[in-house]
Protein backbone atom coordinates (compact mmCIF):
# COMPACT_ATOMS: atom_id res chain seq x y z
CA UNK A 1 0.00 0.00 0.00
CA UNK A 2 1.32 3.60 -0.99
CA UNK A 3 1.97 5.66 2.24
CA UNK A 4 -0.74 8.51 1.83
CA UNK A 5 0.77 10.33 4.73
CA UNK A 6 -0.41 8.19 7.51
CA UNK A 7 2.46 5.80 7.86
CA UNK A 8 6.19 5.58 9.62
CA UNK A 9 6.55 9.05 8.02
CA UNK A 10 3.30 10.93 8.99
CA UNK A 11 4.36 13.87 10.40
CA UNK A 12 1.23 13.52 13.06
CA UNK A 13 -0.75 10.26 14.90
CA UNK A 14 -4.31 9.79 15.33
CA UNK A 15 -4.57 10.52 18.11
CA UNK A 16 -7.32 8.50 20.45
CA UNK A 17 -8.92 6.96 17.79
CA UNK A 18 -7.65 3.57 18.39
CA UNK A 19 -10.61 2.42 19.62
CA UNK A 20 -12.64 3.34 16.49
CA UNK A 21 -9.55 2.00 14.20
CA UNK A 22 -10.46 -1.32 15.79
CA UNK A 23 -13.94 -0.68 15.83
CA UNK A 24 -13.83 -0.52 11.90
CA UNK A 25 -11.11 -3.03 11.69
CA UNK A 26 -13.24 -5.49 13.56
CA UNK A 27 -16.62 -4.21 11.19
CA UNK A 28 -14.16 -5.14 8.22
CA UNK A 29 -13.36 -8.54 9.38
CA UNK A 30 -16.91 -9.27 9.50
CA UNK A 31 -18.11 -7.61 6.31
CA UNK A 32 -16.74 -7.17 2.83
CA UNK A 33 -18.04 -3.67 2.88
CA UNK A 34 -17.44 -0.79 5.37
CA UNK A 35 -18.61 2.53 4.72
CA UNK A 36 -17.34 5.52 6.77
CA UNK A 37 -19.31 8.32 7.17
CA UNK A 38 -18.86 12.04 8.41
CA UNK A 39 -18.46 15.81 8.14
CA UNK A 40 -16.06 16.89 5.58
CA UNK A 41 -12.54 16.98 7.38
CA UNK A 42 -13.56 14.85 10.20
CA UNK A 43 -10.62 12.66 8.84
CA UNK A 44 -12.59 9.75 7.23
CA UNK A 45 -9.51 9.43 4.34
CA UNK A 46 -6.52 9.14 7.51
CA UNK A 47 -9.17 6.64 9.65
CA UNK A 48 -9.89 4.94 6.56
CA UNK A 49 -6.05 4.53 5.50
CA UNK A 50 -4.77 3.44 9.40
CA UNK A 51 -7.66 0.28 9.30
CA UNK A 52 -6.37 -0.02 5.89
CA UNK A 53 -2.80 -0.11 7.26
CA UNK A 54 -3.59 -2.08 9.99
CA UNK A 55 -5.57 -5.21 7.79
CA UNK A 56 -3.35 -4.98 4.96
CA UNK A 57 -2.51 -8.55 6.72
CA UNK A 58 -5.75 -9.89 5.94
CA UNK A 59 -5.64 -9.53 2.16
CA UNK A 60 -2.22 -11.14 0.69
CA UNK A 61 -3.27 -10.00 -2.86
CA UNK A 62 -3.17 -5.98 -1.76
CA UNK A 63 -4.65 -3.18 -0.44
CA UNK A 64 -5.42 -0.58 -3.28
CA UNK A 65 -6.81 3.34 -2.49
CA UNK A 66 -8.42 5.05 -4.72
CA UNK A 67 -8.13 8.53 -4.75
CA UNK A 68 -11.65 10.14 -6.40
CA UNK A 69 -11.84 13.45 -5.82
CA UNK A 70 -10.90 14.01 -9.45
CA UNK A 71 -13.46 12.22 -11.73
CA UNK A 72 -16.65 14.18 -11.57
CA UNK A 73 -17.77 12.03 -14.67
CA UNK A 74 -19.66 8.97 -12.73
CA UNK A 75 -19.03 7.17 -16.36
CA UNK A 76 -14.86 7.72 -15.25
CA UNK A 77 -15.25 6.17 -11.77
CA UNK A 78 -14.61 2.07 -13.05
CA UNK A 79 -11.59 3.65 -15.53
CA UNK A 80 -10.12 5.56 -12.26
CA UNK A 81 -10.41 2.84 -10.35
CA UNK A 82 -8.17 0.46 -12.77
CA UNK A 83 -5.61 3.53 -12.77
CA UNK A 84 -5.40 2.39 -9.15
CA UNK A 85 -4.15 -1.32 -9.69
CA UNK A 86 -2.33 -0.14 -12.20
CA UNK A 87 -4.67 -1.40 -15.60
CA UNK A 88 -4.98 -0.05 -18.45
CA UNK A 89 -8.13 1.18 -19.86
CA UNK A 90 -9.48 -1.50 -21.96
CA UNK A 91 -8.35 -0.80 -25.44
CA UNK A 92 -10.78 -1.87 -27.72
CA UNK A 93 -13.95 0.39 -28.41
CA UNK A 94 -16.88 -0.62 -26.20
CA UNK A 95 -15.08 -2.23 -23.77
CA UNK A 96 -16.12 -2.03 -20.37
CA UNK A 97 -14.02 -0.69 -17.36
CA UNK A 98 -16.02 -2.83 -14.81
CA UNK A 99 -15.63 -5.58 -16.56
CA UNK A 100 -11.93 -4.95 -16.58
CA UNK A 101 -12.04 -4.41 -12.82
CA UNK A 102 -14.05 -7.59 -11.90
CA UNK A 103 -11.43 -9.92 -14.53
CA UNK A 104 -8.35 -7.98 -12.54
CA UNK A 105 -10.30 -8.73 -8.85
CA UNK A 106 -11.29 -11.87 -9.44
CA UNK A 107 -10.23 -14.56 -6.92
CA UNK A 108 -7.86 -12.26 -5.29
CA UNK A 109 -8.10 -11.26 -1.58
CA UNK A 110 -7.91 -7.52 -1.83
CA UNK A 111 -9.19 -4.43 -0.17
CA UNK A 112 -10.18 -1.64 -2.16
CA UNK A 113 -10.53 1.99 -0.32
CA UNK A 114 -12.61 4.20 -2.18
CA UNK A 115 -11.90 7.55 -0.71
CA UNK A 116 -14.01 10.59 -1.58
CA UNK A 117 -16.84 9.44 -2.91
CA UNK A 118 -19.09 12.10 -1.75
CA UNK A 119 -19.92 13.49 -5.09
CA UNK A 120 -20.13 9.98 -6.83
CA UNK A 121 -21.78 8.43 -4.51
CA UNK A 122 -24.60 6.20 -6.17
CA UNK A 123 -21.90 5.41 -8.62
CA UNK A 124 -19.89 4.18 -6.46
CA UNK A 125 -22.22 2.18 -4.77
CA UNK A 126 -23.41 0.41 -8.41
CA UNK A 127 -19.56 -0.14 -8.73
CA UNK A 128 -19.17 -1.76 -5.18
CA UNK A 129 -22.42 -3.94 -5.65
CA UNK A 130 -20.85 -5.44 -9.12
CA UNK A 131 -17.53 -5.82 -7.10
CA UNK A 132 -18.73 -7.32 -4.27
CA UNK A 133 -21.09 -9.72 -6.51
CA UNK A 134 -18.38 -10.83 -8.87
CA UNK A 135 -14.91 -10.72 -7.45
CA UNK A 136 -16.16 -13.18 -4.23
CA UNK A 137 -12.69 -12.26 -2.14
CA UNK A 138 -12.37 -8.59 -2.36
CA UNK A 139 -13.80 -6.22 -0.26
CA UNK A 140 -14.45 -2.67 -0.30
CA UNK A 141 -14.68 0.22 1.66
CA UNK A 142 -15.66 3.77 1.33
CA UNK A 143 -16.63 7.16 2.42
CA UNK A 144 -19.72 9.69 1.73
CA UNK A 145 -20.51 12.51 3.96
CA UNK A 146 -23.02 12.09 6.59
CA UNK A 147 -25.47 14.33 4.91
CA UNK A 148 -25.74 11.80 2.49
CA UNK A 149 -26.84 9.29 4.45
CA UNK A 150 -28.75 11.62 6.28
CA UNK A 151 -30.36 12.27 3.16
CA UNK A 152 -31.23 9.19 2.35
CA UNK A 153 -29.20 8.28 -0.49
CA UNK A 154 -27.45 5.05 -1.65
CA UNK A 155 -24.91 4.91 0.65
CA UNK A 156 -22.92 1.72 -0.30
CA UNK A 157 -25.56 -0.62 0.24
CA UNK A 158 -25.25 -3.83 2.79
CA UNK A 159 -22.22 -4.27 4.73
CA UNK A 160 -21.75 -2.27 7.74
CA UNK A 161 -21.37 1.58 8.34
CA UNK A 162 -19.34 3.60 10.64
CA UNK A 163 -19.21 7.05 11.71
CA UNK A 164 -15.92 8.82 11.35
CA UNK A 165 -15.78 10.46 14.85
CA UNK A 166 -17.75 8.34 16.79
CA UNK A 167 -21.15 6.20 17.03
C-alpha cells in the first residue's frame, strides 16, 4: 500500500482513535463492505487509511486506495479505479471498465478503499455492488458525507457503516 501520509513518516498520529480503528477493523473482518461516514474533514480518508494499514494482513493480494476526488464524470469512476491497480483502460472500443475491474479482482483477496466518494456516490455504490457480486474475495470500503446518508441516499448498500468520529 502507498503511504498517503499516515504511515512511519506521517508527520502527526491519530490521536485517540484507536478504539474506532479497531472498531472498523473489527466491522471489516466481518463484512466485505465498510462505509465511513462524516463531516467533511472529520478525517474519514486518515481513519480509513490506518484500518487499511492495519488489515493490509488480511488480504495477501493488496490493499489498493483510490483517490476520487478528481473524476466528476460517474461514467470515469470504473476507468479511475483500474488507474489504481495499475490497468490499463481497456483498449478496444466498447469495452467495459467494470468488466476490466471484476477480470483484474477476481479470486484475489484484496481491499479496495474508495476515498471521496461524496460526489459519486450512487456510482460508487453500483460499482461496489458489481464488485462485491463478482470478485467473491475482495472487499471494499468507502466514504460519503453524513449528509448523504442523512439524506437518504445510496450509501454503499449492505455491509456495515461507521461514523468517522464516533457512534
Amino acid at each position: 500500500m502507498a503511504d498517503h501520509g499516515d504511515g512511519a513518516g506521517a508527520l502527526t498520529s491519530l490521536i485517540g482513535r484507536r478504539a474506532e480503528t479497531a472498531r472498523i477493523a473489527g466491522l471489516l473482518s466481518g463484512a466485505r463492505l465498510v462505509t465511513l461516514t462524516g463531516v467533511g474533514g472529520g478525517g474519514k480518508t486518515r481513519l480509513a487509511l490506518r484500518v487499511a494499514s492495519d488489515v493490509a494482513g488480511s488480504f495477501p493480494d493488496g490493499v489498493h486506495v483510490a483517490e476520487l476526488a478528481d473524476p466528476r464524470d460517474p461514467e470515469l469512476l470504473a476507468t479511475s479505479v483500474l488507474g489504481t491497480l495499475d490497468v490499463a483502460r481497456p483498449g478496444r472500443p466498447g469495452a467495459d471498465a467494470t468488466a476490466a475491474l471484476v477480470a483484474r479482482l477476481g479470486e484475489r483477496r484484496v481491499l479496495l478503499v474508495l476515498d471521496n466518494c461524496e460526489h459519486l456516490v450512487d456510482a460508487c455504490a453500483r460499482l461496489a455492488d458489481t464488485l462485491l457480486r463478482c470478485a467473491p474475495r475482495a472487499a471494499c470500503a468507502g466514504d460519503e458525507p453524513a449528509a448523504a446518508q442523512d439524506r437518504g441516499r445510496a450509501g454503499l448498500s449492505g455491509g456495515a457503516a461507521a461514523r468517522a468520529g464516533g457512534g
